[in-house]
N, C-alpha and C. Protein backbone atom coordinates (compact mmCIF):
# COMPACT_ATOMS: atom_id res chain seq x y z
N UNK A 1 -81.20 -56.47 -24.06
CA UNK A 1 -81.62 -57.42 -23.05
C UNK A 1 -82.00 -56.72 -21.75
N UNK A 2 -81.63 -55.76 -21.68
CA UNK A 2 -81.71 -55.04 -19.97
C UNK A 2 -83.19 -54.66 -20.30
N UNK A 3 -84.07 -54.74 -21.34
CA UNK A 3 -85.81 -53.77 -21.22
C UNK A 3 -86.42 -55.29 -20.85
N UNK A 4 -85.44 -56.36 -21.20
CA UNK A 4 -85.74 -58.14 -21.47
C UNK A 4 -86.01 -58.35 -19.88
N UNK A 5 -85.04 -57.97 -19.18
CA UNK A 5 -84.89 -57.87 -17.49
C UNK A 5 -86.13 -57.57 -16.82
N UNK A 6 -86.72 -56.53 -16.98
CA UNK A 6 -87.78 -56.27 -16.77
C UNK A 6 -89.11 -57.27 -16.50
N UNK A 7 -89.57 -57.96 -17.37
CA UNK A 7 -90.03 -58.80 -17.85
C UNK A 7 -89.97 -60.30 -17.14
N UNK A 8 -89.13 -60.65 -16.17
CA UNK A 8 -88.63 -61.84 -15.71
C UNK A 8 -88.54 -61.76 -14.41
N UNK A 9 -88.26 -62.80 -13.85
CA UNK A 9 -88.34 -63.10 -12.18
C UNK A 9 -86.68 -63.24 -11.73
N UNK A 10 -86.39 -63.85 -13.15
CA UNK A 10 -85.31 -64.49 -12.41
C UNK A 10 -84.31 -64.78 -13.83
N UNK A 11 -83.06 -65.03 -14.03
CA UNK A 11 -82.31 -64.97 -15.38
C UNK A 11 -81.48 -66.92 -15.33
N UNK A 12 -81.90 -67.61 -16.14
CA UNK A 12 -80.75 -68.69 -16.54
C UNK A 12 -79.78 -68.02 -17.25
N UNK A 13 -78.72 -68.65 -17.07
CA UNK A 13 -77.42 -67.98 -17.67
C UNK A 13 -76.59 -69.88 -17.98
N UNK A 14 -75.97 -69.84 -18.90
CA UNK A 14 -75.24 -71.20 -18.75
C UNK A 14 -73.33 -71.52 -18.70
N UNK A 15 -73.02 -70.36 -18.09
CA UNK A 15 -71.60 -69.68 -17.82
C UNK A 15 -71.26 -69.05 -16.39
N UNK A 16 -70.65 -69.23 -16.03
CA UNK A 16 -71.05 -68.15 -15.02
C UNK A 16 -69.86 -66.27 -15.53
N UNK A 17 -69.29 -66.80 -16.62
CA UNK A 17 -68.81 -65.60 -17.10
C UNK A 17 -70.24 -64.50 -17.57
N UNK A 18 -71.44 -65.11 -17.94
CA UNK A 18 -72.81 -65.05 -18.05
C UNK A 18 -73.55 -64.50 -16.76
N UNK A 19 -73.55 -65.40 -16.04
CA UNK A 19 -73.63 -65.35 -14.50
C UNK A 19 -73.41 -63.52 -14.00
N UNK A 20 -71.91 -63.51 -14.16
CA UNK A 20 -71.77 -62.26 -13.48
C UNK A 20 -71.69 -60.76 -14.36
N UNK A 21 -71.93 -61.31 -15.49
CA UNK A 21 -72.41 -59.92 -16.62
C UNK A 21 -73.83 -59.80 -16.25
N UNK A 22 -74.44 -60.22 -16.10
CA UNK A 22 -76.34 -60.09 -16.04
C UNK A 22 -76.38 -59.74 -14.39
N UNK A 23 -75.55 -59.95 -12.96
CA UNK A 23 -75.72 -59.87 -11.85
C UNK A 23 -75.09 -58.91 -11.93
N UNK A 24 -74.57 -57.89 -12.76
CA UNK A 24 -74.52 -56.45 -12.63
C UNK A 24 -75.28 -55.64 -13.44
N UNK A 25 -76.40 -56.13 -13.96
CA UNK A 25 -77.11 -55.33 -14.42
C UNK A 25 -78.25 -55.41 -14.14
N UNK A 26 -78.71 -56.32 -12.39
CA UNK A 26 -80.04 -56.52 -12.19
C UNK A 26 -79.83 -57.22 -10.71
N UNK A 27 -80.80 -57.17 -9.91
CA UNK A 27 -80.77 -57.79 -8.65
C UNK A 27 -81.56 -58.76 -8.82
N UNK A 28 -82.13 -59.35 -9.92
CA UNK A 28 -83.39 -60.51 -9.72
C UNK A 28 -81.74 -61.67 -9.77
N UNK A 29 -82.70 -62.64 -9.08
CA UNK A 29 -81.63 -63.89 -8.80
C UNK A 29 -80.86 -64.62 -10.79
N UNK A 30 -79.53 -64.96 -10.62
CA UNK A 30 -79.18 -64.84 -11.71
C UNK A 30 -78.80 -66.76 -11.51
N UNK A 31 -79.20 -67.05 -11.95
CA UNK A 31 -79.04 -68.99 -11.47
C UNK A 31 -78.40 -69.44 -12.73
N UNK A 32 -76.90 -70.27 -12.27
CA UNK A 32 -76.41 -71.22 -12.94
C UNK A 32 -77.11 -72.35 -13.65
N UNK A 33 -77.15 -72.79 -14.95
CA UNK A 33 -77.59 -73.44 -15.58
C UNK A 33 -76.66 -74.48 -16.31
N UNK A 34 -75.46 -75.13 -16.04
CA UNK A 34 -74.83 -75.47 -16.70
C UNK A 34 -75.58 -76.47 -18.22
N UNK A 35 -74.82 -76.23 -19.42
CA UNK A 35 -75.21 -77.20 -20.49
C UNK A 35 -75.05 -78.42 -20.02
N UNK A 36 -76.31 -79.60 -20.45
CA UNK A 36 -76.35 -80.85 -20.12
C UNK A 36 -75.49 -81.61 -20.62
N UNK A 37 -73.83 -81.40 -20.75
CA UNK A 37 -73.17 -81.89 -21.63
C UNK A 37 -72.10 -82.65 -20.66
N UNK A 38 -71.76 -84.09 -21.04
CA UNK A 38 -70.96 -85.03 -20.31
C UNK A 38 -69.69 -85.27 -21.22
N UNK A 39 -68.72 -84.51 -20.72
CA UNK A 39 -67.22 -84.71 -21.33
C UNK A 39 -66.91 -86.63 -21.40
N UNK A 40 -66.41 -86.78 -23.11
CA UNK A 40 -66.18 -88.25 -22.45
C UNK A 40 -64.66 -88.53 -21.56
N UNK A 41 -64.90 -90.10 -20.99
CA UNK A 41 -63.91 -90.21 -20.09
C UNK A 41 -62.98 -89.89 -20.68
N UNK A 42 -62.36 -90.47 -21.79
CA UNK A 42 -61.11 -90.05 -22.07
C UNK A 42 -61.39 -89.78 -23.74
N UNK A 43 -60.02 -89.35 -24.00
CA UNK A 43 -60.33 -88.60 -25.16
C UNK A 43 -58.83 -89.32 -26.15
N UNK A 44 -59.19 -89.37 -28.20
CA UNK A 44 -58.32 -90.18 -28.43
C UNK A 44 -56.93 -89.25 -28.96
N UNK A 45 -56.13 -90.02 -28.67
CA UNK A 45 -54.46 -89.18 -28.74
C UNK A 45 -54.37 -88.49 -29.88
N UNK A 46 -53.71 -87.67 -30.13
CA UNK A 46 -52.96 -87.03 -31.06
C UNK A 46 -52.78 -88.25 -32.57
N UNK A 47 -51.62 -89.06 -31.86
CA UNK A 47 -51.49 -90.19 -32.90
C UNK A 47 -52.94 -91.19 -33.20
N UNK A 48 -54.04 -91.50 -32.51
CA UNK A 48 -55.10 -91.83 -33.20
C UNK A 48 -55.83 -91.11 -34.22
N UNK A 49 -55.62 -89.95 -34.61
CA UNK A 49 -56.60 -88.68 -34.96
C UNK A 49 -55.36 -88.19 -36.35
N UNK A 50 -53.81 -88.63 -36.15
CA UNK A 50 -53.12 -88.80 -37.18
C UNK A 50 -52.68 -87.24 -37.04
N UNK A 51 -52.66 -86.33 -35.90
CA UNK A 51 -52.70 -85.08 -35.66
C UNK A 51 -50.90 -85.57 -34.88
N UNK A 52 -49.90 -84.59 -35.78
CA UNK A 52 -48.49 -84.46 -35.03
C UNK A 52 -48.60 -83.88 -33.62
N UNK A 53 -47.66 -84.76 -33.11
CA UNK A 53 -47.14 -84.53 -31.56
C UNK A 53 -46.79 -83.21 -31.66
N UNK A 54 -45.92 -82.80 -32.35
CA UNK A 54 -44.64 -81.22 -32.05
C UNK A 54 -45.19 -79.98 -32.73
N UNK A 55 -46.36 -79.95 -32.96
CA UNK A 55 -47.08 -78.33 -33.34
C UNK A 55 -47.82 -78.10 -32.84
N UNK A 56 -48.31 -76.97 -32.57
CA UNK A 56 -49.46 -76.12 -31.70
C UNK A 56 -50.53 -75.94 -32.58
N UNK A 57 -51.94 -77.00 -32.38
CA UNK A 57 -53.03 -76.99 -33.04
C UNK A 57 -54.76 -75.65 -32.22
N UNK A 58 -54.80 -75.39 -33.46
CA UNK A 58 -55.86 -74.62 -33.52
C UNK A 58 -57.22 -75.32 -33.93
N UNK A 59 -58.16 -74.53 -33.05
CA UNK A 59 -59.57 -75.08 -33.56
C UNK A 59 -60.53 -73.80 -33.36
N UNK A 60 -61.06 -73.81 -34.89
CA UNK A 60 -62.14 -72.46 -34.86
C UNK A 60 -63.63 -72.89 -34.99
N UNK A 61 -64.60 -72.71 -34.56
CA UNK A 61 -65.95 -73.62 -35.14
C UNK A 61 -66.68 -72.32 -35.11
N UNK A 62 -67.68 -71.89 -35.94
CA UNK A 62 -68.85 -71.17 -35.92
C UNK A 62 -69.85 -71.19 -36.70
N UNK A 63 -70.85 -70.66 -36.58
CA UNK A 63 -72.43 -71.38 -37.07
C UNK A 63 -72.26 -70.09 -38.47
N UNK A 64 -72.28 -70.87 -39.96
CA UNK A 64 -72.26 -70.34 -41.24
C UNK A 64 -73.32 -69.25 -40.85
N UNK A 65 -74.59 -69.20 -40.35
CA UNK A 65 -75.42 -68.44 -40.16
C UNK A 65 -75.41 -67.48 -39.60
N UNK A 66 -74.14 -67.00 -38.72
CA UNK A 66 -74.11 -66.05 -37.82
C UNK A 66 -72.98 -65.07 -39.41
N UNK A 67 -72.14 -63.66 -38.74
CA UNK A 67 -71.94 -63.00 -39.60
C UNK A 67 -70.32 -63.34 -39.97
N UNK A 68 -69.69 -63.26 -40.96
CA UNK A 68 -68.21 -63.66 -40.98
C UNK A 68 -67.45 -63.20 -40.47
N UNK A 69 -67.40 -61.44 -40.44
CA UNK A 69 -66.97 -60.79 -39.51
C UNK A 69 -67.19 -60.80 -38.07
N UNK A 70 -68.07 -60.86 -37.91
CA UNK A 70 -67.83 -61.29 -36.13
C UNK A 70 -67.67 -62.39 -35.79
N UNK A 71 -67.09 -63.42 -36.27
CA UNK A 71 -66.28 -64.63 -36.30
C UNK A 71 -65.78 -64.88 -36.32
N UNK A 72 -64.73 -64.35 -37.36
CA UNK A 72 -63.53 -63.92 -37.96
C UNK A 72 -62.59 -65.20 -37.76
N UNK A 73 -63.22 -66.04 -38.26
CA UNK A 73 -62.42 -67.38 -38.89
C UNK A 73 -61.20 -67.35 -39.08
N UNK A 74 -60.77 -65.90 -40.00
CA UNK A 74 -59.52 -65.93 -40.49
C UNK A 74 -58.60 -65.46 -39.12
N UNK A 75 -59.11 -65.45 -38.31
CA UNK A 75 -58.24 -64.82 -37.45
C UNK A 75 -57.66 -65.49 -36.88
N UNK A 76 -57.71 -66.94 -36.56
CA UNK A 76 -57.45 -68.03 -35.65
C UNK A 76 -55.63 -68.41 -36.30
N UNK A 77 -55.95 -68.10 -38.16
CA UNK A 77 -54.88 -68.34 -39.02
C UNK A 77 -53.85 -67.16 -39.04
């Protein structure tokens, strides 16, 4: 991505953990982009979802298309 830099005026980023990896590797302006995404108001309980109160739940998601190993699904387990 840094020959990618070159090439551009200016960088969207949609993180700002994003944000400040790319604003050390370039002085062109690095602009927040947040995803257009609206958390809903509230969210349904544990007991709607049939998910126990007293254990510590995990959640892994990744796109089948990307590689298994750098995903590492099994690792969450």
């Amino acid at each position: 991505m840094r020959t990618g830099l070159e090439m551009v005026d200016e960088v969207w980023v949609a993180s700002t953990f994003c944000k400040e990896v790319f604003r050390s590797y370039t002085d062109k302006p690095v602009r927040l982009v947040p995803l257009p995404v609206i958390p809903p108001a509230d969210g349904a309980s544990r007991a709607e979802l049939g998910l126990p109160e007293d254990r510590f739940l995990f959640v892994n998601s990744f796109d089948y298309l990307s590689t298994f190993e750098r995903k590492n699904p099994m690792g969450v387990l």
